[in-house]
Protein backbone atom coordinates (compact mmCIF):
# COMPACT_ATOMS: atom_id res chain seq x y z
CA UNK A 1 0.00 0.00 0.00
CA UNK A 2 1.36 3.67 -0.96
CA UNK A 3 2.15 5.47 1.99
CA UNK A 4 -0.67 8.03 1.06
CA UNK A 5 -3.30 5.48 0.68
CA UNK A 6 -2.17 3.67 3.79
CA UNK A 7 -2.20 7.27 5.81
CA UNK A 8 -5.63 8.23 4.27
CA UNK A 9 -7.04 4.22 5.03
CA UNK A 10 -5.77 5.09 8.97
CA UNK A 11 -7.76 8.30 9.10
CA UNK A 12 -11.01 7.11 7.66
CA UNK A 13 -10.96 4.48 10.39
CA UNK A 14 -10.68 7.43 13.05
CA UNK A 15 -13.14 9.59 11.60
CA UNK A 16 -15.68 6.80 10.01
CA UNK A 17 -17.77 6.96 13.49
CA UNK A 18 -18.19 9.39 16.81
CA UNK A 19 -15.57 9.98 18.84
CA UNK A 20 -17.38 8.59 21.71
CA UNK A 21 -18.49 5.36 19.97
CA UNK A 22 -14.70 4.49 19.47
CA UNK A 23 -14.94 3.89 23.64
CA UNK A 24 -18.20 2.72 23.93
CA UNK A 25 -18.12 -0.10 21.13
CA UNK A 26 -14.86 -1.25 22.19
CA UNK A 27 -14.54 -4.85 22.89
CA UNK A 28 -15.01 -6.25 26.02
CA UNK A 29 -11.53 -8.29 26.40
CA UNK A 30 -8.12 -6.13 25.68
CA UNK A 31 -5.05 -5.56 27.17
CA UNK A 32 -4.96 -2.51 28.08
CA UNK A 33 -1.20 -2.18 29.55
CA UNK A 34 1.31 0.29 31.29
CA UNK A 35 4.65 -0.15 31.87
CA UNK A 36 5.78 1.26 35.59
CA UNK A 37 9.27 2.55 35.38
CA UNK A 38 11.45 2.14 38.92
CA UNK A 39 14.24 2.22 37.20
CA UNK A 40 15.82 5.28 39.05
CA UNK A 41 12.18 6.14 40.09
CA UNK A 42 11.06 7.30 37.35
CA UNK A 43 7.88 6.66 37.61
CA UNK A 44 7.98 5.11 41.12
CA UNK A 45 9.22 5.62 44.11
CA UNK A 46 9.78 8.72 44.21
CA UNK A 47 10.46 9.07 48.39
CA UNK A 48 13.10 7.30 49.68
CA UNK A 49 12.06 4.43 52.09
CA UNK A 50 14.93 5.65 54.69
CA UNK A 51 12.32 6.44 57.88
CA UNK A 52 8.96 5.18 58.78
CA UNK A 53 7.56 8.10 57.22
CA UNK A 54 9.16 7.46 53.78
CA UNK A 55 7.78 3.75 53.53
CA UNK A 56 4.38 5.06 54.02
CA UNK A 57 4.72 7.99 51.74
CA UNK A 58 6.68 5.22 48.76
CA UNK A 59 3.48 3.07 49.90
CA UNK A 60 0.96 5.59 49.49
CA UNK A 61 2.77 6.87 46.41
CA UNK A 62 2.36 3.80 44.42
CA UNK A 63 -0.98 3.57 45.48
CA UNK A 64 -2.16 6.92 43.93
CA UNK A 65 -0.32 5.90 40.98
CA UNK A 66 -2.74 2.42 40.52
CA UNK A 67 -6.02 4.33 41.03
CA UNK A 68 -5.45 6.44 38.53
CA UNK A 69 -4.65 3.44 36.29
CA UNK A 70 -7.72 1.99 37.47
CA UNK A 71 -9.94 5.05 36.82
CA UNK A 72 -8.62 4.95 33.41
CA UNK A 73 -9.61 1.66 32.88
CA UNK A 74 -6.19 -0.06 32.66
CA UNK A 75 -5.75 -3.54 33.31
CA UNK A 76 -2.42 -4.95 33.38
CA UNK A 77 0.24 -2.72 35.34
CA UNK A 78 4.27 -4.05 33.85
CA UNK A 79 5.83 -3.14 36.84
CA UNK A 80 9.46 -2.90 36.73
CA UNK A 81 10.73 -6.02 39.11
CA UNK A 82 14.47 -6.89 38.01
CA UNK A 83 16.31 -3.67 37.01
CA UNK A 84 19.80 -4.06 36.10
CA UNK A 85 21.10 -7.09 37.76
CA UNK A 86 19.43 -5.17 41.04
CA UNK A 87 15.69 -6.03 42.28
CA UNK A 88 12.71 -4.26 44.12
CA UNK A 89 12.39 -8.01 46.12
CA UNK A 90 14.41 -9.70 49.05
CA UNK A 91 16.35 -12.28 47.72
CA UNK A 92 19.88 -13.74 48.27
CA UNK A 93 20.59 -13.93 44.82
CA UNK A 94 20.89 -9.99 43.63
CA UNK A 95 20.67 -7.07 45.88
CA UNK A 96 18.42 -4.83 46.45
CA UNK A 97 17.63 -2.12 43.86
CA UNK A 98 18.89 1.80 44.25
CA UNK A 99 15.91 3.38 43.86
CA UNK A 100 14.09 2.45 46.98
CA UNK A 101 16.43 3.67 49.83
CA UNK A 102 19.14 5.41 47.62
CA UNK A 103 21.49 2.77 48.30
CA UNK A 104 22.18 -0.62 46.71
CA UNK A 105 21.08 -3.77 48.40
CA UNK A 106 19.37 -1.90 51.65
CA UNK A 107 16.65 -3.20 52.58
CA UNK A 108 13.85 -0.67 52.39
CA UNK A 109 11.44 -1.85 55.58
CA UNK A 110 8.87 -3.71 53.60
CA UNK A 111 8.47 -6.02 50.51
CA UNK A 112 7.65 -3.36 47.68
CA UNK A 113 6.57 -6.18 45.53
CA UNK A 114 4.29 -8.10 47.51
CA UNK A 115 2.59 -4.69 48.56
CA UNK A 116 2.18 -3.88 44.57
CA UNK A 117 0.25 -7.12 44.14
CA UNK A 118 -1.91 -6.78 47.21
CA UNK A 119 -2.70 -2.64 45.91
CA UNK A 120 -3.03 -3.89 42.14
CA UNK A 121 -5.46 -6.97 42.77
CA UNK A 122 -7.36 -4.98 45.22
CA UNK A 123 -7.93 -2.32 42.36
CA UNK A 124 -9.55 -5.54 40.18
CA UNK A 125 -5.94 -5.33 38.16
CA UNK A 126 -3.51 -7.59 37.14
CA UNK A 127 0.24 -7.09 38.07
CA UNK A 128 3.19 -9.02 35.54
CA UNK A 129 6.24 -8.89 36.83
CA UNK A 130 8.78 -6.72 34.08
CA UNK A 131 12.51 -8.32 34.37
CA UNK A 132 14.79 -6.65 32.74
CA UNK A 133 17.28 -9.96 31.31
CA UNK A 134 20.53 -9.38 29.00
CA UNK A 135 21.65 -6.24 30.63
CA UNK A 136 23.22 -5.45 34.13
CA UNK A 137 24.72 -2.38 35.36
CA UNK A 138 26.91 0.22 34.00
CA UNK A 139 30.26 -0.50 34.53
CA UNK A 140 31.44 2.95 37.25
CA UNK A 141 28.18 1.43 39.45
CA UNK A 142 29.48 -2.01 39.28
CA UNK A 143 31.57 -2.01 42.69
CA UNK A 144 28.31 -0.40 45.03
CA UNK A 145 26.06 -2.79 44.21
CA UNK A 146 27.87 -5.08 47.06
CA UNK A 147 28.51 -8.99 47.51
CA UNK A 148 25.80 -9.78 46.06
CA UNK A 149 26.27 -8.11 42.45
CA UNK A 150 27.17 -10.18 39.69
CA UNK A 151 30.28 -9.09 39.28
CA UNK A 152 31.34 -11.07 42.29
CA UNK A 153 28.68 -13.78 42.28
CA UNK A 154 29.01 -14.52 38.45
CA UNK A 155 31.76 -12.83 36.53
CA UNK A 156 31.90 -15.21 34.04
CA UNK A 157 28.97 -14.71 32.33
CA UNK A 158 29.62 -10.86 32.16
CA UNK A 159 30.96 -9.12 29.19
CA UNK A 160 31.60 -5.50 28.61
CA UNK A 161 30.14 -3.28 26.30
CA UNK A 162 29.27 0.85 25.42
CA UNK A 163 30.18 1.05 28.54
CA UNK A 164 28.17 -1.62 30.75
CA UNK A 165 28.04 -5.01 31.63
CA UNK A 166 25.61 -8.03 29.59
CA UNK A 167 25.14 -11.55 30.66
CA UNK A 168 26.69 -13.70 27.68
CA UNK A 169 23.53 -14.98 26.22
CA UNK A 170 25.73 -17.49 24.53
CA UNK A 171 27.09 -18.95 27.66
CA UNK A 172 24.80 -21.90 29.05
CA UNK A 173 24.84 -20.26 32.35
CA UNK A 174 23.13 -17.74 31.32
CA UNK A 175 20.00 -19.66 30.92
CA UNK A 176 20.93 -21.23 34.54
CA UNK A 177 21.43 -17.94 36.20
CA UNK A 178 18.19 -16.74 34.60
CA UNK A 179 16.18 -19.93 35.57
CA UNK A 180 17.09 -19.40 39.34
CA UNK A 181 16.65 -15.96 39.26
CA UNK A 182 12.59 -17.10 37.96
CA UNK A 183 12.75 -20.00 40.77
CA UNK A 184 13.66 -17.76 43.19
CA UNK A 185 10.69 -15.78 43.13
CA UNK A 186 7.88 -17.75 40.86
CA UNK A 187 6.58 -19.97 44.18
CA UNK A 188 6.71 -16.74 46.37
CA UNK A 189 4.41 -13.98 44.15
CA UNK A 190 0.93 -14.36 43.01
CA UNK A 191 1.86 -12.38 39.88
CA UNK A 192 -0.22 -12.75 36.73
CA UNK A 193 2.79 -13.00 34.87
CA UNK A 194 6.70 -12.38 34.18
CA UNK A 195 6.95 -10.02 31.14
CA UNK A 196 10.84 -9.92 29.78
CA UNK A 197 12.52 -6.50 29.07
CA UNK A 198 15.91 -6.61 26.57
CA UNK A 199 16.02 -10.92 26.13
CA UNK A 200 17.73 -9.47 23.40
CA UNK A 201 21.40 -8.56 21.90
CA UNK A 202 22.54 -5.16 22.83
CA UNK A 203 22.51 -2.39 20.11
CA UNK A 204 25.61 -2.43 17.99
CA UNK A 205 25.41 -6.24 18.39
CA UNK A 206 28.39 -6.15 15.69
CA UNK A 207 30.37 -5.11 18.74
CA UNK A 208 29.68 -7.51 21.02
CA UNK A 209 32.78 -9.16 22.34
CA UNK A 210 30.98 -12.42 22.59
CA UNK A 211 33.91 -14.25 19.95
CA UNK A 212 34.93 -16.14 22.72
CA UNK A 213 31.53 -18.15 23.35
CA UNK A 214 30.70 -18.35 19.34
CA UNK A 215 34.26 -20.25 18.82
CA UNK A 216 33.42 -22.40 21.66
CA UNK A 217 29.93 -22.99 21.48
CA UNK A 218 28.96 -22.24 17.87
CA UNK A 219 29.37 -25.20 15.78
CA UNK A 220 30.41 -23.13 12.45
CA UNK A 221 26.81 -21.96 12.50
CA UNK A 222 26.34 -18.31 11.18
CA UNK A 223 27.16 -16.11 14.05
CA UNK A 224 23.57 -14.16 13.61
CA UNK A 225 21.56 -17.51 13.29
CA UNK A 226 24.17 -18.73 16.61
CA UNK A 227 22.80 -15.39 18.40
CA UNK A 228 19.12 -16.19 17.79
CA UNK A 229 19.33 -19.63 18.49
CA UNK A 230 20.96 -18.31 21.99
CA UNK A 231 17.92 -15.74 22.99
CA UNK A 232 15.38 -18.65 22.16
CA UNK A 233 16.92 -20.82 23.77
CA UNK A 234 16.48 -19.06 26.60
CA UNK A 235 13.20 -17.81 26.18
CA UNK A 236 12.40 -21.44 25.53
CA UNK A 237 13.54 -22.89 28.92
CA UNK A 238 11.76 -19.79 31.28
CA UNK A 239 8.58 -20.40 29.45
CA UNK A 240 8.46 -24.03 30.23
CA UNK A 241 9.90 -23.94 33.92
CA UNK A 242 7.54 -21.33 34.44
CA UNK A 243 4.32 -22.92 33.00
CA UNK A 244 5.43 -26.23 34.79
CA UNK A 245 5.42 -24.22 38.31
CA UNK A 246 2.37 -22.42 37.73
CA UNK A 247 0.75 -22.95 34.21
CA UNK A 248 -1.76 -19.49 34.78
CA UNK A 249 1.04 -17.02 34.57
CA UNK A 250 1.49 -14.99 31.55
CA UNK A 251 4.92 -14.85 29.82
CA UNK A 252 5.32 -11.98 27.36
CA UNK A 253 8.19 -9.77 26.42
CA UNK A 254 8.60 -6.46 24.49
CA UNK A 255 10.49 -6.83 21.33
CA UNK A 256 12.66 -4.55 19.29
CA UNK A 257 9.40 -2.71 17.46
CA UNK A 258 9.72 -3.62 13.88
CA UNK A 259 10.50 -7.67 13.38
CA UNK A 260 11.79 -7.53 10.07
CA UNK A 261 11.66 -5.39 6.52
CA UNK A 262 8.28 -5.91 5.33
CA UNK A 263 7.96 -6.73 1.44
CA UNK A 264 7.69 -2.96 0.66
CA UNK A 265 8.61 -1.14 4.12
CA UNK A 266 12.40 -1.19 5.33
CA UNK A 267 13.04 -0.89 8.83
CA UNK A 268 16.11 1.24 8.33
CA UNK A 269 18.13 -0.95 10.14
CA UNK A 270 16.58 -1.84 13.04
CA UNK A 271 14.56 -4.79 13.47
CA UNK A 272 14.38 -7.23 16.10
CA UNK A 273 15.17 -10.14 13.84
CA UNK A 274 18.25 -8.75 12.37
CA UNK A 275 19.96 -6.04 14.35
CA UNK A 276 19.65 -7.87 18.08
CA UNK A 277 19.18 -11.35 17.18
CA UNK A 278 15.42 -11.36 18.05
CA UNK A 279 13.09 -13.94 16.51
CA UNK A 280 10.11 -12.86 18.36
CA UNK A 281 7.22 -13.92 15.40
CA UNK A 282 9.18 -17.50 15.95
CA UNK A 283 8.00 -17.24 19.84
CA UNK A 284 4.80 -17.27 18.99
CA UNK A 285 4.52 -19.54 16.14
CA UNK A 286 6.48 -22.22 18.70
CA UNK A 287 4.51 -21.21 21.03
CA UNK A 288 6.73 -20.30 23.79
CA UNK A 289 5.44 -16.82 24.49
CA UNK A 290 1.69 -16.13 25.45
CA UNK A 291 1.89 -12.69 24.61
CA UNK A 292 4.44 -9.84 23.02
CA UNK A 293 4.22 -6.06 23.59
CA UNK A 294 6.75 -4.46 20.68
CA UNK A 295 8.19 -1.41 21.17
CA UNK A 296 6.36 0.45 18.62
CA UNK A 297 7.49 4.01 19.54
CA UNK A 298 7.14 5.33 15.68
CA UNK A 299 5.13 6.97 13.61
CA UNK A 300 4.01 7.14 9.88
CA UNK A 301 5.12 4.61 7.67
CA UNK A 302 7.49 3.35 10.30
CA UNK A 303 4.15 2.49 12.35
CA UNK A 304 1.59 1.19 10.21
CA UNK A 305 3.13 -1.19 7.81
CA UNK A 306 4.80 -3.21 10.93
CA UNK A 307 1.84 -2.92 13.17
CA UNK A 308 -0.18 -4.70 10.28
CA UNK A 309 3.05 -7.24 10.30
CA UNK A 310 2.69 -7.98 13.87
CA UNK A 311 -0.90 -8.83 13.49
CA UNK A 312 -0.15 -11.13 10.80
CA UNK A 313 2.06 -12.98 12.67
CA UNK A 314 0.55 -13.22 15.61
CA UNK A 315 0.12 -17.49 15.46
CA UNK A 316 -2.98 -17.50 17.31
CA UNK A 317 -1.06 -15.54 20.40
CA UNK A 318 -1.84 -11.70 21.57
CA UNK A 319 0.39 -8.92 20.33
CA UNK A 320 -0.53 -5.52 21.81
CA UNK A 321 2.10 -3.22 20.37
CA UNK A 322 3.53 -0.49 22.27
CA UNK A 323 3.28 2.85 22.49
CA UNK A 324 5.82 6.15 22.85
CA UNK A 325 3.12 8.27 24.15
CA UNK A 326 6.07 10.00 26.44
CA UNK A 327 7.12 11.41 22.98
CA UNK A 328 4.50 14.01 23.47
CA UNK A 329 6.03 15.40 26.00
CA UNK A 330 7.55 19.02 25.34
CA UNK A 331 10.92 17.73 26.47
CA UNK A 332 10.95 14.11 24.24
CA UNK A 333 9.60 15.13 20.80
CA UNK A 334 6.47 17.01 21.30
CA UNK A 335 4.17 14.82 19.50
CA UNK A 336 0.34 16.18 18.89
CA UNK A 337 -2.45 14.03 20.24
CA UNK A 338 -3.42 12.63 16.99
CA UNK A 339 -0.21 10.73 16.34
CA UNK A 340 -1.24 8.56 19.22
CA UNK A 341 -5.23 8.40 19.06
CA UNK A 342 -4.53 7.49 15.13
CA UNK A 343 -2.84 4.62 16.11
CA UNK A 344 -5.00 3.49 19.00
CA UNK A 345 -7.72 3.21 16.50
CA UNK A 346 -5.92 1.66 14.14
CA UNK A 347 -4.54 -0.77 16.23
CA UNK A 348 -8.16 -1.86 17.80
CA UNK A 349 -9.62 -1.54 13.59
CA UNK A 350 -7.44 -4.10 12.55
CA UNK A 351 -8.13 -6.23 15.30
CA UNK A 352 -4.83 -7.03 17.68
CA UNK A 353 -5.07 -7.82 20.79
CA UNK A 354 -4.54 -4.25 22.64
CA UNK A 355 -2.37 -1.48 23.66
CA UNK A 356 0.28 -0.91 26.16
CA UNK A 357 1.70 2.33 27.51
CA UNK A 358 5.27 3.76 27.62
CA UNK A 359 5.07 5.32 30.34
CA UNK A 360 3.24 5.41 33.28
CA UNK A 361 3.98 9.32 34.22
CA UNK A 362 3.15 10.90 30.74
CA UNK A 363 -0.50 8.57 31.06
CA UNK A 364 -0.99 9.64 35.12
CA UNK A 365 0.14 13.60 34.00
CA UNK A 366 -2.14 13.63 31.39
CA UNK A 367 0.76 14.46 28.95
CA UNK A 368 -1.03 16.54 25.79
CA UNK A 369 -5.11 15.45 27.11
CA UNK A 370 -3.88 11.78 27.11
CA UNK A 371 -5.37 10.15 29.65
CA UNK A 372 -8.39 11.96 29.13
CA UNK A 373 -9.14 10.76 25.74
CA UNK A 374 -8.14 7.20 27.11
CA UNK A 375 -10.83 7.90 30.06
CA UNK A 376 -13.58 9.24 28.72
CA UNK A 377 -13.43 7.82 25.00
CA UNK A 378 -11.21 5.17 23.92
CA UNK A 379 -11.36 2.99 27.23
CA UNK A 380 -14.27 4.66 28.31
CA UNK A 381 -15.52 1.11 29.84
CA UNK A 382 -13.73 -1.29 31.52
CA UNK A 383 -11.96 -4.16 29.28
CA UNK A 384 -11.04 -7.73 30.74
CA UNK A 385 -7.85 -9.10 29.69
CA UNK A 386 -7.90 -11.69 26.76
CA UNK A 387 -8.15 -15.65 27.47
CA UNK A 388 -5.42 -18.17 27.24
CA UNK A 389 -7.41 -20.71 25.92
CA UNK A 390 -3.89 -22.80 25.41
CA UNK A 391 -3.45 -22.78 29.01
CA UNK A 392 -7.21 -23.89 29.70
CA UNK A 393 -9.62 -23.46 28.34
CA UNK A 394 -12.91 -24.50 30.20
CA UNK A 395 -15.23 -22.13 32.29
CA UNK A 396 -15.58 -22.26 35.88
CA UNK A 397 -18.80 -22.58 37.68
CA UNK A 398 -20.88 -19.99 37.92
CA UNK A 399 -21.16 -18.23 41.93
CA UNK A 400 -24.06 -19.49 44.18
CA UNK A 401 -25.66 -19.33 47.74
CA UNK A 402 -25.84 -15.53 47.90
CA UNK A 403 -26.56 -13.81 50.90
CA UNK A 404 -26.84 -10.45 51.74
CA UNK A 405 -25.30 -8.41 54.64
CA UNK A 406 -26.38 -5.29 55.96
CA UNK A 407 -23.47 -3.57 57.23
CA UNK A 408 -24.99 0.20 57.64
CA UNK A 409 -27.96 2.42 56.79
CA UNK A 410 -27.08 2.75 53.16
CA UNK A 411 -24.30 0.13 52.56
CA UNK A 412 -24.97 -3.95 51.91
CA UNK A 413 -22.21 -6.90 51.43
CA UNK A 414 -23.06 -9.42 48.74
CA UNK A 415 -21.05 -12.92 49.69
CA UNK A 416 -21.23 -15.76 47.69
CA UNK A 417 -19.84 -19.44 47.88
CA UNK A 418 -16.52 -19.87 46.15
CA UNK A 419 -17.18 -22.16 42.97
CA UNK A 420 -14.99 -25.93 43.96
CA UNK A 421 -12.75 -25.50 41.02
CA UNK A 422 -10.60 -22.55 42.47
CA UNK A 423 -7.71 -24.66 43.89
CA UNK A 424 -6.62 -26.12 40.46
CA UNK A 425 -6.56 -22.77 38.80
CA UNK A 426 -4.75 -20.34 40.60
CA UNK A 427 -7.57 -18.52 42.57
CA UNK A 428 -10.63 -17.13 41.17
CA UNK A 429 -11.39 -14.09 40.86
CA UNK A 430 -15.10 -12.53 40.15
CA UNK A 431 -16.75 -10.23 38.29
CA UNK A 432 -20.06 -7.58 39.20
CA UNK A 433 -22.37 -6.39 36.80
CA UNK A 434 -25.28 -4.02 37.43
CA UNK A 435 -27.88 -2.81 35.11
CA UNK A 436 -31.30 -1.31 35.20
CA UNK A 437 -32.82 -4.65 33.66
CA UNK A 438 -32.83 -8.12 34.33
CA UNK A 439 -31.18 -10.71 33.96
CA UNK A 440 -28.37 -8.23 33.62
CA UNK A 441 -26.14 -8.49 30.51
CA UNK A 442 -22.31 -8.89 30.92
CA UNK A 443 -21.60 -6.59 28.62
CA UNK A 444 -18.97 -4.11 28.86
CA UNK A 445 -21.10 -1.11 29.89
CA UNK A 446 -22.12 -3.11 32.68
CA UNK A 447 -19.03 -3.90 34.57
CA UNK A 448 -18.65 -2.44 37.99
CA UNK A 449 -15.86 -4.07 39.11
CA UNK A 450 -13.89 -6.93 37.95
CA UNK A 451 -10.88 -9.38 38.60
CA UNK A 452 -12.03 -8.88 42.45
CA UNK A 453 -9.78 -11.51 44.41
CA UNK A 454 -12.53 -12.15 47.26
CA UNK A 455 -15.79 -13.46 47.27
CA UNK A 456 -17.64 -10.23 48.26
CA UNK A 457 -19.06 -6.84 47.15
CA UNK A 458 -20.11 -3.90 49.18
CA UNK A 459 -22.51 -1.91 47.45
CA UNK A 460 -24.98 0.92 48.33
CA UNK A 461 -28.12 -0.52 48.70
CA UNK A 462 -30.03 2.83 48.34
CA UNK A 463 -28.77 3.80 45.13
CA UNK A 464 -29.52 0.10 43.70
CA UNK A 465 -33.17 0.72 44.67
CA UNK A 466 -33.40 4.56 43.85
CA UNK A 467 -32.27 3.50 40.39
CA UNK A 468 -34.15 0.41 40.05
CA UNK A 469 -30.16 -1.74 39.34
CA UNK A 470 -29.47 -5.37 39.42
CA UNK A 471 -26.67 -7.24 39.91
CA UNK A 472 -24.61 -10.08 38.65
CA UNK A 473 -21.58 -12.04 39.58
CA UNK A 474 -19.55 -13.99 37.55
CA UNK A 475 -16.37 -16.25 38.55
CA UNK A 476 -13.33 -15.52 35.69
CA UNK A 477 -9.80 -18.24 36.51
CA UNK A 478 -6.29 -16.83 35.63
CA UNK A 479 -6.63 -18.11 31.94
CA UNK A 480 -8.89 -15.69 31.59
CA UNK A 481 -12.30 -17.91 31.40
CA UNK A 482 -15.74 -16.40 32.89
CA UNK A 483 -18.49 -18.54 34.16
CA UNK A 484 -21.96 -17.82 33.45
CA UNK A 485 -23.54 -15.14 35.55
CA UNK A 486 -25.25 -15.52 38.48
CA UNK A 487 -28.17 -13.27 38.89
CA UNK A 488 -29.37 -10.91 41.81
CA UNK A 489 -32.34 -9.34 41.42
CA UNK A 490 -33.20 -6.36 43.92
CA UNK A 491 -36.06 -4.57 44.81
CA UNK A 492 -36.73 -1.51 43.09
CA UNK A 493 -37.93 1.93 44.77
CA UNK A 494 -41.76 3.32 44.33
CA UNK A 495 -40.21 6.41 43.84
CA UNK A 496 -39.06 7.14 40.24
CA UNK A 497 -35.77 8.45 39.22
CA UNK A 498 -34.17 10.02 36.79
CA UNK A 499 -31.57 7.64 35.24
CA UNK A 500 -28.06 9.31 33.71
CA UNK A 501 -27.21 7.94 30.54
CA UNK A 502 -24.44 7.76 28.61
CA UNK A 503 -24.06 9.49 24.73
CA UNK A 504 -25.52 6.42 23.49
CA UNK A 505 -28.11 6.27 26.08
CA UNK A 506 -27.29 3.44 28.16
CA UNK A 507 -27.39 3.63 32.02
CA UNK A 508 -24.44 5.11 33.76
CA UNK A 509 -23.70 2.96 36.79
CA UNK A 510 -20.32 4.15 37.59
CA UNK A 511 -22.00 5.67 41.16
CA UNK A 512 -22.16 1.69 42.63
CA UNK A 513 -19.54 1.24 45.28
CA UNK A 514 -16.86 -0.67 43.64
């Protein structure tokens, strides 16, 4: 396609209906994701956890950061986990990272990571864990990072390059040392899944003094074929030891942004495929990665043509590219609006599997009207993430044996009986619907609240009856598969009400507790 016509195509699909009816017609599974940056607290923490008062202030921090990713109708927070060779865990494997205390491998008073799952399932979110793999630290922080670095646990697998030091994805302990650092933490963390960062060749990969490995270990293969034989190889083995541990949690990665020249678009150079050894397309079609967010931080003919290649490669697997929306920041490249809304429609037109944010400041700043739009038009409802039928792919049982708890003069508790199949699947997790008819439709506009890790809702029984609402439950398992709905039907006021509606004139029930 000329890049006119292909430019011309994009905007008819963004101007072909109402603004608002881009949100409101969305589907009702997406991923709809944000990467959190900790690396040197850029996005979080921001206090220091040095005092009491600084753990509660990097606590209550992060958790202003998640409802506003929950009031915009995100559902998958990437928060950063593993930084560079440094984590935001205990462990005795790596120290701790810099950016919670100011110094390397203190411990900061709490377990930041166990408190982001608690705050992001509360919020009905999930939370994958975002490892950063290939690369460790910069070579002049090296000696701070203590006994624990892996420049004194491992220096054999380290190689230096532009000025930092990579594990030597062509050394088989690689693959070990990544394997335990997975182990270490996999049994510990009810995370929804492990997302890799950089399972990749550094840039100028022509550079890389890796000679030493590809004489020993390359069998007169071609030294780029040798390289992406190494990164799947590893992506191969954490895929399966995961699954084996716990079969529910999502493995994904972000990939260079373009995979490979297209038949009549050149990717200049960069590619994942070619320029760091990245056969991300071959992930999926083996089947060794559930999900991939690229890196798609272009525009124009750089965008388009690739996104449309991702899609068609996609092997039955989810692809939700990413986006550089902090490129419309004044200080990156000052990119209108429309560069990014184009390609959010495009993206959800041509059918993948979502959209995922880089980064969570220029969404929670409402960089150019950003998270606005996102708000109140493009995600104006609520979106579950999208099943993994190849993990499992049967329903749960629907909720029963509700009963109904006054707890005050307004507020009621709805508790149900958890369905038997929760043990072999993780944990359920539930869903609420409310609507002004009945049996109440799970549809999108309806959803209250969802991914809700206990078998309970508080609602406010007044406004249910003032507005004549219903409710239903459903139970949804970490592959992502929804029972049928169970059904409450409440009374309804004598007193009639004037209903808000939405612009196409459905009830508004955002006012239920959630």
């Amino acid at each position: 396609m000329a890049p006119l016509l292909l430019l011309l195509q994009i905007s008819c699909v963004c101007l072909a209906q109402p603004l608002w009816n881009i949100g409101y017609d969305a589907p009702k599974r997406e991923l709809r994701a944000v990467w959190v940056t900790t690396l040197s607290g850029l996005d979080w923490p921001r206090t220091k956890a040095t005092s009491k008062a600084g753990i509660e202030r990097q606590k209550q921090e992060l958790c202003e950061l998640l409802d506003q990713l929950k009031a915009t109708n995100v559902n998958t927070v990437l928060l950063q986990t593993r930084i560079r060779g440094s984590l935001i865990y205990p462990s005795q494997l790596e120290p701790w990272d810099i950016c919670l205390t100011g110094q390397y491998d203190k411990h900061p008073g709490y377990d930041p990571l166990q408190f982001a799952i608690e705050e992001t399932h509360r919020r009905g979110m999930e939370l994958h864990a975002w490892v950063v793999t290939i690369p460790a630290f910069k070579i002049e922080v090296a000696k701070k990072m203590g006994k624990k670095s892996l420049l004194s646990t491992h220096p054999s697998l380290l190689l230096k390059h532009n000025g930092q030091y990579y594990l030597d994805p062509g050394q088989p302990g690689t693959a070990d040392y990544l394997s335990a650092i997975l182990a270490d933490f996999i049994d510990r963390y009810d995370v929804d899944g492990i997302h890799f960062d950089y399972i990749r060749y550094p840039e100028n990969a022509n550079t890389f003094p890796d000679g030493a490995s590809y004489q020993k270990y390359g069998q007169k293969q071609p030294k780029a074929q040798w390289r992406r034989d190494n990164i799947t190889r590893i992506v191969r083995r954490l895929y399966g030891e995961v699954k084996a541990r716990k079969p529910w949690v999502v493995m994904s990665s972000s990939p260079v942004g373009k995979y490979r020249d297209t038949r009549r678009y050149s990717s200049k150079g960069w590619n994942a495929y070619d320029a760091v050894h990245q056969d991300a397309q071959g992930w999926l079609r083996e089947g060794i990665q559930d999900a991939l967010f690229p890196m798609m931080y272009f525009t124009g003919d750089h965008f388009y043509p690739f996104a449309a290649d991702w899609q068609e490669g996609t092997y039955g697997r989810y692809v939700a590219p990413g986006l550089g929306i902090y490129f419309l920041h004044p200080g990156e490249k000052n990119w209108n609006l429309s560069v990014i809304t184009r390609e959010l429609c495009y993206l959800r037109q041509e059918g993948l599997a979502g959209q995922a944010m880089f980064r969570a400041r220029f969404l929670t700043e409402n960089t150019k009207g950003l998270r606005d739009y996102l708000q109140h038009t493009f995600w104006a409802y609520p979106a579950l993430p999208p099943r993994y039928t190849w993990t499992d792919s049967i329903a749960p049982h629907a909720p029963e044996g509700f009963t109904v708890e006054q707890t005050d003069n307004q507020t009621s508790v709805l508790h149900w009986s958890v369905p038997q199949d929760e043990a072999t699947r993780g944990g359920l997790r539930y869903n609420i619907y409310a609507s002004t008819t009945y049996p109440v439709s799970t549809t999108p506009e309806n959803l209250v609240a969802m991914l809700q890790p206990e078998p309970r809702y508080t609602f406010n029984r007044l406004t249910t009856r003032l507005f004549g609402l219903h409710l239903a439950v459903t139970a949804i398992d970490r592959s992502g598969n929804e029972s049928p709905a169970a059904q409450l039907e409440l009374p309804r006021s004598r007193v009639p009400q004037r209903i808000p509606l939405n612009p196409l004139g459905r009830p508004v029930v955002s006012h239920l507790s959630r």
